[in-house]
N, C-alpha and C. Protein backbone atom coordinates (compact mmCIF):
# COMPACT_ATOMS: atom_id res chain seq x y z
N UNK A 1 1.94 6.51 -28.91
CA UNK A 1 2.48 7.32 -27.85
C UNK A 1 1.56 7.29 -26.66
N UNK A 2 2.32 7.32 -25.52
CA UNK A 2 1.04 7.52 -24.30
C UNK A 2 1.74 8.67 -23.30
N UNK A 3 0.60 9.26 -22.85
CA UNK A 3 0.66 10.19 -22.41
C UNK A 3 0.00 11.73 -23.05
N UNK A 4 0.87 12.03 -24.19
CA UNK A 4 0.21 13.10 -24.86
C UNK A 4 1.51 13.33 -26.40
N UNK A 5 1.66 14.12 -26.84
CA UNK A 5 2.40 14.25 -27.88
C UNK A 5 4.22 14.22 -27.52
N UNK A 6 4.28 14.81 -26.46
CA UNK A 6 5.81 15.23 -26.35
C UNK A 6 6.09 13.87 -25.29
N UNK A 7 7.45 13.65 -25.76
CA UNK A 7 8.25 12.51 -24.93
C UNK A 7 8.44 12.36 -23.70
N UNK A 8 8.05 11.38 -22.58
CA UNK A 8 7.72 11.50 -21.54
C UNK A 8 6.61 12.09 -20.43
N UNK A 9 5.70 13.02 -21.16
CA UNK A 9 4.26 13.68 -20.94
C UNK A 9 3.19 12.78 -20.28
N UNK A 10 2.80 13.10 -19.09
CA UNK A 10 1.42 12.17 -19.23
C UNK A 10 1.62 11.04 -18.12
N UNK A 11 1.05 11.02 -17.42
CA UNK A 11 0.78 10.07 -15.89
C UNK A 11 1.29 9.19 -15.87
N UNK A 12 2.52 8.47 -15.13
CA UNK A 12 3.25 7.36 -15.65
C UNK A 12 2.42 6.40 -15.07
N UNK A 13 2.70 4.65 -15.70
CA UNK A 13 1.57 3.78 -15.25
C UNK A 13 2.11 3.20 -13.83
N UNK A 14 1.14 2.39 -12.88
CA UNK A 14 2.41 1.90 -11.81
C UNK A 14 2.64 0.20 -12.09
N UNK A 15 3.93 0.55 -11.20
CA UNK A 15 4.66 -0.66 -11.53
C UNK A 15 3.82 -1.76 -10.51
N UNK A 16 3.37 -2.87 -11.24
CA UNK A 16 3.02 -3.61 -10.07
C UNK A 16 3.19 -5.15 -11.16
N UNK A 17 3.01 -6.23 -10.23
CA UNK A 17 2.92 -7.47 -10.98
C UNK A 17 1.46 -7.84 -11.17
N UNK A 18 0.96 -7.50 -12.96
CA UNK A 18 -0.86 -7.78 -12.44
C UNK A 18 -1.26 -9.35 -12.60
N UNK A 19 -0.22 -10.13 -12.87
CA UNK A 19 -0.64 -11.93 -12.73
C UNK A 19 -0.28 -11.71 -11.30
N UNK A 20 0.27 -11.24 -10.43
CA UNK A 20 0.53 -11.66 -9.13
C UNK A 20 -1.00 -11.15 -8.09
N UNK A 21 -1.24 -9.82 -8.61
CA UNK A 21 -2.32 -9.31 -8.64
C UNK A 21 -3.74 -9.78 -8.59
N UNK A 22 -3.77 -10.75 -9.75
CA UNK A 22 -5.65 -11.22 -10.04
C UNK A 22 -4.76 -12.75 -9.52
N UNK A 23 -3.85 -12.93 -9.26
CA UNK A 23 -3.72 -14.62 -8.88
C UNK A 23 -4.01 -14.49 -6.89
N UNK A 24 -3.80 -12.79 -6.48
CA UNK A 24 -3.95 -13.01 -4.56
C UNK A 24 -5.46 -12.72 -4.78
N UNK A 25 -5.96 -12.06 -5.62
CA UNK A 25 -7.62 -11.70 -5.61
C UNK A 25 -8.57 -13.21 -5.93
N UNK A 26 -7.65 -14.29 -6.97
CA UNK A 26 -8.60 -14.95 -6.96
C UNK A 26 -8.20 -15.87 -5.93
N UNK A 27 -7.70 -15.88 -4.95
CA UNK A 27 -7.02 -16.65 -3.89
C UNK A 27 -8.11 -15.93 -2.45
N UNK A 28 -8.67 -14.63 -3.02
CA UNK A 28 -9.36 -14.34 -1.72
C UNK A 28 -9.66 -13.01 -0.74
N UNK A 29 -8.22 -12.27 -1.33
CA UNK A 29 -7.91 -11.16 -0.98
C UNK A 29 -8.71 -10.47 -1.79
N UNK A 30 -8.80 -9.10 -0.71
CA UNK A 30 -9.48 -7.83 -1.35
C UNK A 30 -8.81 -6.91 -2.09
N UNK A 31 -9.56 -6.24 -3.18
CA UNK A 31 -8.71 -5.43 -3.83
C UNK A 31 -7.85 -4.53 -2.86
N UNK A 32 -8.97 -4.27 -1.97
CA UNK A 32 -8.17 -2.79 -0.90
C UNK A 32 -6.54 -3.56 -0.15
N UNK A 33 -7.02 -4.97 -0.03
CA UNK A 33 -5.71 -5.18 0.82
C UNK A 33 -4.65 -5.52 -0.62
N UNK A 34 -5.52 -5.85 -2.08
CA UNK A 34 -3.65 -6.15 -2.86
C UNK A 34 -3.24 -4.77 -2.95
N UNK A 35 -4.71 -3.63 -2.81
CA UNK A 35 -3.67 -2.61 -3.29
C UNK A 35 -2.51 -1.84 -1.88
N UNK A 36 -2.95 -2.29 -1.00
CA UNK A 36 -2.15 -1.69 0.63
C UNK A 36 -0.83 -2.77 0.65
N UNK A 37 -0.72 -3.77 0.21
CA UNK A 37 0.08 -4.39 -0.28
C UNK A 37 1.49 -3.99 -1.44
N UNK A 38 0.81 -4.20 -2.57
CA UNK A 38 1.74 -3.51 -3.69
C UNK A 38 1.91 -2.05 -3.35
N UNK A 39 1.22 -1.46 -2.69
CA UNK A 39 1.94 0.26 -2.21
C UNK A 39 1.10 1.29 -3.41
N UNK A 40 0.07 0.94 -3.97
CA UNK A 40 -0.75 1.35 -4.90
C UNK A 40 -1.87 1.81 -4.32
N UNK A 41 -2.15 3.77 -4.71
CA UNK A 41 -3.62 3.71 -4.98
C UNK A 41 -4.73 2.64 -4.82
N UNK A 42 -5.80 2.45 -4.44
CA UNK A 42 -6.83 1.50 -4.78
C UNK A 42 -7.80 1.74 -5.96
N UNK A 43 -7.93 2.86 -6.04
CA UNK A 43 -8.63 3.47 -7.53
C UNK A 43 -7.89 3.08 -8.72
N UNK A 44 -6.42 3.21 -8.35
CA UNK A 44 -5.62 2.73 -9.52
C UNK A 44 -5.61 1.28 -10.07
N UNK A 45 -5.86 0.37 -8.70
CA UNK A 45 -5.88 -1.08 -9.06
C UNK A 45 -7.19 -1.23 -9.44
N UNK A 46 -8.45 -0.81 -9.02
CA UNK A 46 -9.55 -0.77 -9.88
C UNK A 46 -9.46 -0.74 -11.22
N UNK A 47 -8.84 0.42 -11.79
CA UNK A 47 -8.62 0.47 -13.14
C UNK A 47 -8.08 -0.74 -13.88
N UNK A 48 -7.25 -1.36 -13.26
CA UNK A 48 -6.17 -2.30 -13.85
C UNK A 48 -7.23 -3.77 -13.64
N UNK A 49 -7.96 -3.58 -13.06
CA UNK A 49 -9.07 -4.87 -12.73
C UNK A 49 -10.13 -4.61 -13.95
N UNK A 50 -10.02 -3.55 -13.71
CA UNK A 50 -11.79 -3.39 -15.13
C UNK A 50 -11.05 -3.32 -16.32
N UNK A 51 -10.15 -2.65 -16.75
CA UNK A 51 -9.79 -3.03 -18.29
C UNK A 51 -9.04 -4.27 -18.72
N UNK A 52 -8.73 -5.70 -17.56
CA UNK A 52 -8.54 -6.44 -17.54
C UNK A 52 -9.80 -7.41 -17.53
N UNK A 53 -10.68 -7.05 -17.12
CA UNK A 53 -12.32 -7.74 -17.55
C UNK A 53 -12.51 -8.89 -16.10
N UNK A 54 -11.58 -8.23 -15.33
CA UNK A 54 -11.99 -9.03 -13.86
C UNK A 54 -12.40 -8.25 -12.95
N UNK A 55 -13.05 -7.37 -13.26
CA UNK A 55 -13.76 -6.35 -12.30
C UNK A 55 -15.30 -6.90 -12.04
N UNK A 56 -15.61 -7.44 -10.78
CA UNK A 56 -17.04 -7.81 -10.33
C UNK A 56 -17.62 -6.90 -9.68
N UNK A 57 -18.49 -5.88 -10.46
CA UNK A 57 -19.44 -5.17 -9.20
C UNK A 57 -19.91 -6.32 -7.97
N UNK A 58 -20.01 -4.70 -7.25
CA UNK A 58 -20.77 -5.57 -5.78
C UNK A 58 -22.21 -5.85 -6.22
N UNK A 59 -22.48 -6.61 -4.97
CA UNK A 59 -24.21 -7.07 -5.05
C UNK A 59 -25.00 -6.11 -4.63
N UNK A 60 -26.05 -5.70 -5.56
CA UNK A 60 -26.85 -4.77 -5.39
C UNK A 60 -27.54 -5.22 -3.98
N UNK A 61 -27.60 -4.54 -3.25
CA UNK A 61 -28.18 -4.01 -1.53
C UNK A 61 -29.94 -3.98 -1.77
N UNK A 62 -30.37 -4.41 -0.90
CA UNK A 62 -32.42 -4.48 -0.99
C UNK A 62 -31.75 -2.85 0.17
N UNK A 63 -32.70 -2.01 0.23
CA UNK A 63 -32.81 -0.71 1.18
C UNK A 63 -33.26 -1.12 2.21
N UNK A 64 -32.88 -0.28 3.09
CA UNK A 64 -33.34 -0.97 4.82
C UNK A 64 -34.96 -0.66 4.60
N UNK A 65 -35.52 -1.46 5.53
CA UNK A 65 -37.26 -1.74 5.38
C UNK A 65 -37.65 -2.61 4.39
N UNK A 66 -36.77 -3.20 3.43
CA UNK A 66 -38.24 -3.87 2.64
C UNK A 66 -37.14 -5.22 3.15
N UNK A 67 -38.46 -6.04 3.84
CA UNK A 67 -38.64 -7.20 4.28
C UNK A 67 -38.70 -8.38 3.30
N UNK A 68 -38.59 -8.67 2.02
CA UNK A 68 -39.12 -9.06 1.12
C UNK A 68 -37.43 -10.16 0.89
């Protein structure tokens, strides 16, 4: 069951195409623009990127000042 015990309960998932999805991301596009695109949350397509195992953190940042 998803959601919770009773029938219909519980955050519905969104509808989107996710091969259409990781096929415009690996083509180039940003998550923010597939998700302004498909009409989706961006937090939501996050989700659908990390439990799909194509979620790339960003590159860790050096802090302003170190020259190195």
């Amino acid at each position: 069951m998803q959601g919770g015990a009773r029938k219909g309960s519980g955050r519905k998932p969104i509808q989107i195409d996710e091969r259409r999805a990781f096929s415009l991301y690996e083509q180039g596009f940003s998550k923010l623009e597939i998700a302004t695109r498909f009409g989706v949350n961006y937090n939501s397509l996050r989700t659908i990127f990390r439990k799909a195992g194509k979620f790339k953190p960003s590159k860790k940042r050096k802090p302003d000042g170190d020259i190195r």
